[in-house]
C-alpha atoms as a PDB file:
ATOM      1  CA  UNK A   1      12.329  13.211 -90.747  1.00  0.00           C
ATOM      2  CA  UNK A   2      12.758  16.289 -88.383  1.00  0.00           C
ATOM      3  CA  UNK A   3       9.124  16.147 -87.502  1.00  0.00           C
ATOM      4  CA  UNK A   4       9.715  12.554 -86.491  1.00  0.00           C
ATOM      5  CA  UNK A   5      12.528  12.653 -84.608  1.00  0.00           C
ATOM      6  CA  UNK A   6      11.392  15.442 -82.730  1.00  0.00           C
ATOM      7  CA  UNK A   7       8.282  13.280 -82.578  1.00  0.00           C
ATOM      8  CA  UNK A   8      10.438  10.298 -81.041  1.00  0.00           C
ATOM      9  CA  UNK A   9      12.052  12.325 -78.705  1.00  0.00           C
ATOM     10  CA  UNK A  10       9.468  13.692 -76.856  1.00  0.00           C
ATOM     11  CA  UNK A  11       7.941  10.253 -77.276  1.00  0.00           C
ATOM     12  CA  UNK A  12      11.268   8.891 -75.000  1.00  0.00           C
ATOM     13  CA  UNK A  13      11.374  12.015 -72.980  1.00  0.00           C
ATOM     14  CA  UNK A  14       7.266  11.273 -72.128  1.00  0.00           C
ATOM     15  CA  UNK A  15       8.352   7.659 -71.185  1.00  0.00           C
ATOM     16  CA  UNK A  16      11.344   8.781 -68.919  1.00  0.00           C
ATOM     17  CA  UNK A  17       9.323  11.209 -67.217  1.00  0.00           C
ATOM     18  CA  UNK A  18       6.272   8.534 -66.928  1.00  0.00           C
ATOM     19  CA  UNK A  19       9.104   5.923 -65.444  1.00  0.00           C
ATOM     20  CA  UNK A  20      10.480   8.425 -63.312  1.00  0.00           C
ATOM     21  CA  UNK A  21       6.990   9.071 -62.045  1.00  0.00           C
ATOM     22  CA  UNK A  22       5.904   5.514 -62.167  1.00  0.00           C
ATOM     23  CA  UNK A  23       9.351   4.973 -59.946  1.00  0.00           C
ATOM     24  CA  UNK A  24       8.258   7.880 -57.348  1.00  0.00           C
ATOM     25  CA  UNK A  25       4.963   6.870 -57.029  1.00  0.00           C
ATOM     26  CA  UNK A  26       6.175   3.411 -55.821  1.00  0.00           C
ATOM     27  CA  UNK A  27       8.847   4.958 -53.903  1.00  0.00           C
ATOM     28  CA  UNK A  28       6.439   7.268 -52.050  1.00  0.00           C
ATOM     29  CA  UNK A  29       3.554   4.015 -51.673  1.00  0.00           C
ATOM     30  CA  UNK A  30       6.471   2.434 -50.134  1.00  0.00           C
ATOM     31  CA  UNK A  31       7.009   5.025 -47.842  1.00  0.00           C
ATOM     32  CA  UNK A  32       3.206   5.193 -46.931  1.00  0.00           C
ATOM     33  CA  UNK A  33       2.983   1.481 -46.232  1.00  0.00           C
ATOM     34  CA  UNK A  34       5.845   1.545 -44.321  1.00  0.00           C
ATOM     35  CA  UNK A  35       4.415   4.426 -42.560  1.00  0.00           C
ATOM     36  CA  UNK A  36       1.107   3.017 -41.647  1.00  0.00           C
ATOM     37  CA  UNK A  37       3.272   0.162 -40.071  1.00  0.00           C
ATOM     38  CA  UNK A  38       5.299   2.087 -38.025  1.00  0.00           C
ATOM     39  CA  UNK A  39       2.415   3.682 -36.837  1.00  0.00           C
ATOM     40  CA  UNK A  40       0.147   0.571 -36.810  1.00  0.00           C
ATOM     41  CA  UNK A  41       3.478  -0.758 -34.178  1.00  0.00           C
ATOM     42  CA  UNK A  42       3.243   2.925 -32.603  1.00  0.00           C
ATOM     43  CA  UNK A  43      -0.597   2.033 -31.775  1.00  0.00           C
ATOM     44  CA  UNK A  44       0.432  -1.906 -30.256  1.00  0.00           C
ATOM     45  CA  UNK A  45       3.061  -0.517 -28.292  1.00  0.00           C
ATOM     46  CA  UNK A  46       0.642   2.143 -26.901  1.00  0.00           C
ATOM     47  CA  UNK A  47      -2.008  -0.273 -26.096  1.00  0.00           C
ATOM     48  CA  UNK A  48       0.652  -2.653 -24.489  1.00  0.00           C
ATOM     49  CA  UNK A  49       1.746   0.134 -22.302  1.00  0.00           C
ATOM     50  CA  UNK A  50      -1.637   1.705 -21.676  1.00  0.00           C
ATOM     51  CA  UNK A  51      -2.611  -2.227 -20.278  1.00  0.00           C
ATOM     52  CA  UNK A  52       0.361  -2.345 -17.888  1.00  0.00           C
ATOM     53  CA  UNK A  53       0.032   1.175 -16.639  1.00  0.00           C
ATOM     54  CA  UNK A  54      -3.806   0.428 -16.132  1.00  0.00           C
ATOM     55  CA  UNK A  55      -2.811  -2.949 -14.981  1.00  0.00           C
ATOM     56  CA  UNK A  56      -0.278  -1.507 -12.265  1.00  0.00           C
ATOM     57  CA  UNK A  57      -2.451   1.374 -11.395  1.00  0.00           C
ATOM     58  CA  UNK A  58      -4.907  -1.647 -10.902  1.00  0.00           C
ATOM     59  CA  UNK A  59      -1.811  -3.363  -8.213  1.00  0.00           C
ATOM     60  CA  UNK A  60      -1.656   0.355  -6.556  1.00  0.00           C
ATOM     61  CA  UNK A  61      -5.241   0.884  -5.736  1.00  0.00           C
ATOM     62  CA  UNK A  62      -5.315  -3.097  -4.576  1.00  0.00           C
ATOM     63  CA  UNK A  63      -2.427  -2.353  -2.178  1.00  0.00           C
ATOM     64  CA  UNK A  64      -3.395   0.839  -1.092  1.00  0.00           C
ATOM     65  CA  UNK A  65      -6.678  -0.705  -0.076  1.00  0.00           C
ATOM     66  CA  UNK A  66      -4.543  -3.511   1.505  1.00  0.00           C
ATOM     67  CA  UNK A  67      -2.436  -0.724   3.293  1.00  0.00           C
ATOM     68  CA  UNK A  68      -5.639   1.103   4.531  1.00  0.00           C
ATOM     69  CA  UNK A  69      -7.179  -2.015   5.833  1.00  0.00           C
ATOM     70  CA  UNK A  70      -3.967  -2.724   7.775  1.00  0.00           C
ATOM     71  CA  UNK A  71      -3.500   0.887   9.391  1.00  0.00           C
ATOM     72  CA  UNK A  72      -6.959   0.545  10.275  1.00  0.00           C
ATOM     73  CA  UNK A  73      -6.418  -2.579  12.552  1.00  0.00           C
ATOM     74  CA  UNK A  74      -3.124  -1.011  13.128  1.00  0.00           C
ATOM     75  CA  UNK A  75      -5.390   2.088  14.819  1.00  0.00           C
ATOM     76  CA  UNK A  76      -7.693  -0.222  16.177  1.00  0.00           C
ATOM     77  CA  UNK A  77      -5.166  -1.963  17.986  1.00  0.00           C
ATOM     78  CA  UNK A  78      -3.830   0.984  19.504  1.00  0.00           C
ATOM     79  CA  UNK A  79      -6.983   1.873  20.745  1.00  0.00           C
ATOM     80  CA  UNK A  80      -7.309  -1.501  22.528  1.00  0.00           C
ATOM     81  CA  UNK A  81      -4.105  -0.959  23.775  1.00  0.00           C
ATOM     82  CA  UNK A  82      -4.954   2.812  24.793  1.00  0.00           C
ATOM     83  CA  UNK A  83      -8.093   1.555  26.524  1.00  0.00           C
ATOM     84  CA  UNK A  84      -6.637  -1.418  28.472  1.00  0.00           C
ATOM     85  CA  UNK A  85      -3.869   0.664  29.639  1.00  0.00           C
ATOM     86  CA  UNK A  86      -6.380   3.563  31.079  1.00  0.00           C
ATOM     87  CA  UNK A  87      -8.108   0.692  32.365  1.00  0.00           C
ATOM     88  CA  UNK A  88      -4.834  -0.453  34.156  1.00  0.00           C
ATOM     89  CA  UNK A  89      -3.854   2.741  35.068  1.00  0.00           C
ATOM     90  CA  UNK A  90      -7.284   2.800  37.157  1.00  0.00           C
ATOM     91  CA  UNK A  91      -7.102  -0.363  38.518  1.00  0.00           C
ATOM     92  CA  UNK A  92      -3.007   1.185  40.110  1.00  0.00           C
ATOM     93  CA  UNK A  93      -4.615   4.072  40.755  1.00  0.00           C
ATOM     94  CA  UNK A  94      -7.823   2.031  42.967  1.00  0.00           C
ATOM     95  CA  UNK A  95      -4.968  -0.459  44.457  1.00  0.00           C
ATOM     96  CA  UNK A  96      -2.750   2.746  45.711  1.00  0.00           C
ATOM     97  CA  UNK A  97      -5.766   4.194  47.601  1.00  0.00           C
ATOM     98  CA  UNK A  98      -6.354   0.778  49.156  1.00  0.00           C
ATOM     99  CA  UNK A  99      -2.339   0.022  50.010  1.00  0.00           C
ATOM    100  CA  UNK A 100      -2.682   3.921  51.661  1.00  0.00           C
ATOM    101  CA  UNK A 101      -5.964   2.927  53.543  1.00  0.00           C
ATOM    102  CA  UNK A 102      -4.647  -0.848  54.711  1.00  0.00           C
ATOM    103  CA  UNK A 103      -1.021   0.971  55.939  1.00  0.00           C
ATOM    104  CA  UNK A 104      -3.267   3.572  57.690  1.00  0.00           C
ATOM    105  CA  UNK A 105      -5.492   0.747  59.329  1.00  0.00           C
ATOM    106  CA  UNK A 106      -2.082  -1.004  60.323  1.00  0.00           C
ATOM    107  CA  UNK A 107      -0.768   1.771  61.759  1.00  0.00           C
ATOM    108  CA  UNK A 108      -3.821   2.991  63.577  1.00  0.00           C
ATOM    109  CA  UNK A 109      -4.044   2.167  67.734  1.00  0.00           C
ATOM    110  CA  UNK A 110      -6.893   0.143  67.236  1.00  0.00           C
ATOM    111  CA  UNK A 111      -5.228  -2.435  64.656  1.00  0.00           C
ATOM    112  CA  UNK A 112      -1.842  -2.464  67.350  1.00  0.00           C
ATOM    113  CA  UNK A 113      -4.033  -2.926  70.106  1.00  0.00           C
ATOM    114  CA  UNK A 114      -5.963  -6.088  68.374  1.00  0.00           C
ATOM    115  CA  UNK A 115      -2.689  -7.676  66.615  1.00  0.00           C
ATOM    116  CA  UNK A 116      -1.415  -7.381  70.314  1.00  0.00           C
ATOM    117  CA  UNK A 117      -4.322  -9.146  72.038  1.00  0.00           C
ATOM    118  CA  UNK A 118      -4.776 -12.027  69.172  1.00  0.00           C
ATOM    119  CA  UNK A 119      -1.031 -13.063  69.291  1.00  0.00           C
ATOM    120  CA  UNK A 120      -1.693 -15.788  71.496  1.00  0.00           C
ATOM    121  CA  UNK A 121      -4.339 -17.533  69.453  1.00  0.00           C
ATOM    122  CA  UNK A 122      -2.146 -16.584  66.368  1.00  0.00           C
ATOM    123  CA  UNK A 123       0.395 -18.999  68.057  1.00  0.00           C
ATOM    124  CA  UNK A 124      -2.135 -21.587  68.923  1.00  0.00           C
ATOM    125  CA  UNK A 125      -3.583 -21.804  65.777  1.00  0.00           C
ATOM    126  CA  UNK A 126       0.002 -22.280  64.324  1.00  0.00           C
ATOM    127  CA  UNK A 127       0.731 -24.682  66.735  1.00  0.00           C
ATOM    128  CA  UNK A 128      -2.205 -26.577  66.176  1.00  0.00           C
ATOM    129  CA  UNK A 129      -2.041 -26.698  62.095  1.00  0.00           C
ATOM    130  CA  UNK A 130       1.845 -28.094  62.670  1.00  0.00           C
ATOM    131  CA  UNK A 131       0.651 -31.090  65.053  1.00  0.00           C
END
């Protein structure tokens, strides 16, 4: 009976040790499946935020394009500006020398002399245009 008892307790002590296997081996398949969902989640969440970073890097290059496009009429502008203000300054510049050159005729002997001898007809013709 020795030889069987021994015989029946290794028999129970095999079948503990093959539940408490058994029972690891689906704790540790649990762990793997839960596992390959967290990282199955890891890998959505990454391609959800690679999409929105590639997305917004997308809206970046769009508005720097947009912000390129307006600092070049921005520039452009100025130059139009730039040039119509040298042109102006030109034109002051042309209408100076002739101001100088009609004050000079003005105040020459010649101009005195004629303004002098033409201020009776100046009166005449005023004369006439009032009647």
């Amino acid at each position: 009976m020795s030889d069987s008892v021994h015989h029946d307790d290794a028999l129970v002590r095999l079948q503990l040790q093959l539940q408490h296997v058994l029972q690891r081996c689906a704790e540790l398949e649990l762990q793997m499946l839960n596992s390959r969902d967290f990282a199955l989640g890891q890998a959505a969440e990454i391609g959800e935020l690679r999409f929105r970073l590639t997305r917004q890097a997308n809206l970046y290059d769009q508005q720097i394009a947009d912000e390129r496009v307006h600092i070049s009429n921005h520039m452009a502008h100025i130059r139009r500006l730039e040039d119509a203000l040298a042109e102006i300054s030109l034109r002051a510049q042309a209408l100076e020398v002739y101001r100088q050159e009609v004050n000079q005729l003005r105040s020459s002997t010649t101009w005195k002399i004629g303004r002098f001898v033409m201020l009776p007809i100046r009166f005449l013709k005023r004369f006439v245009r009032r009647s």
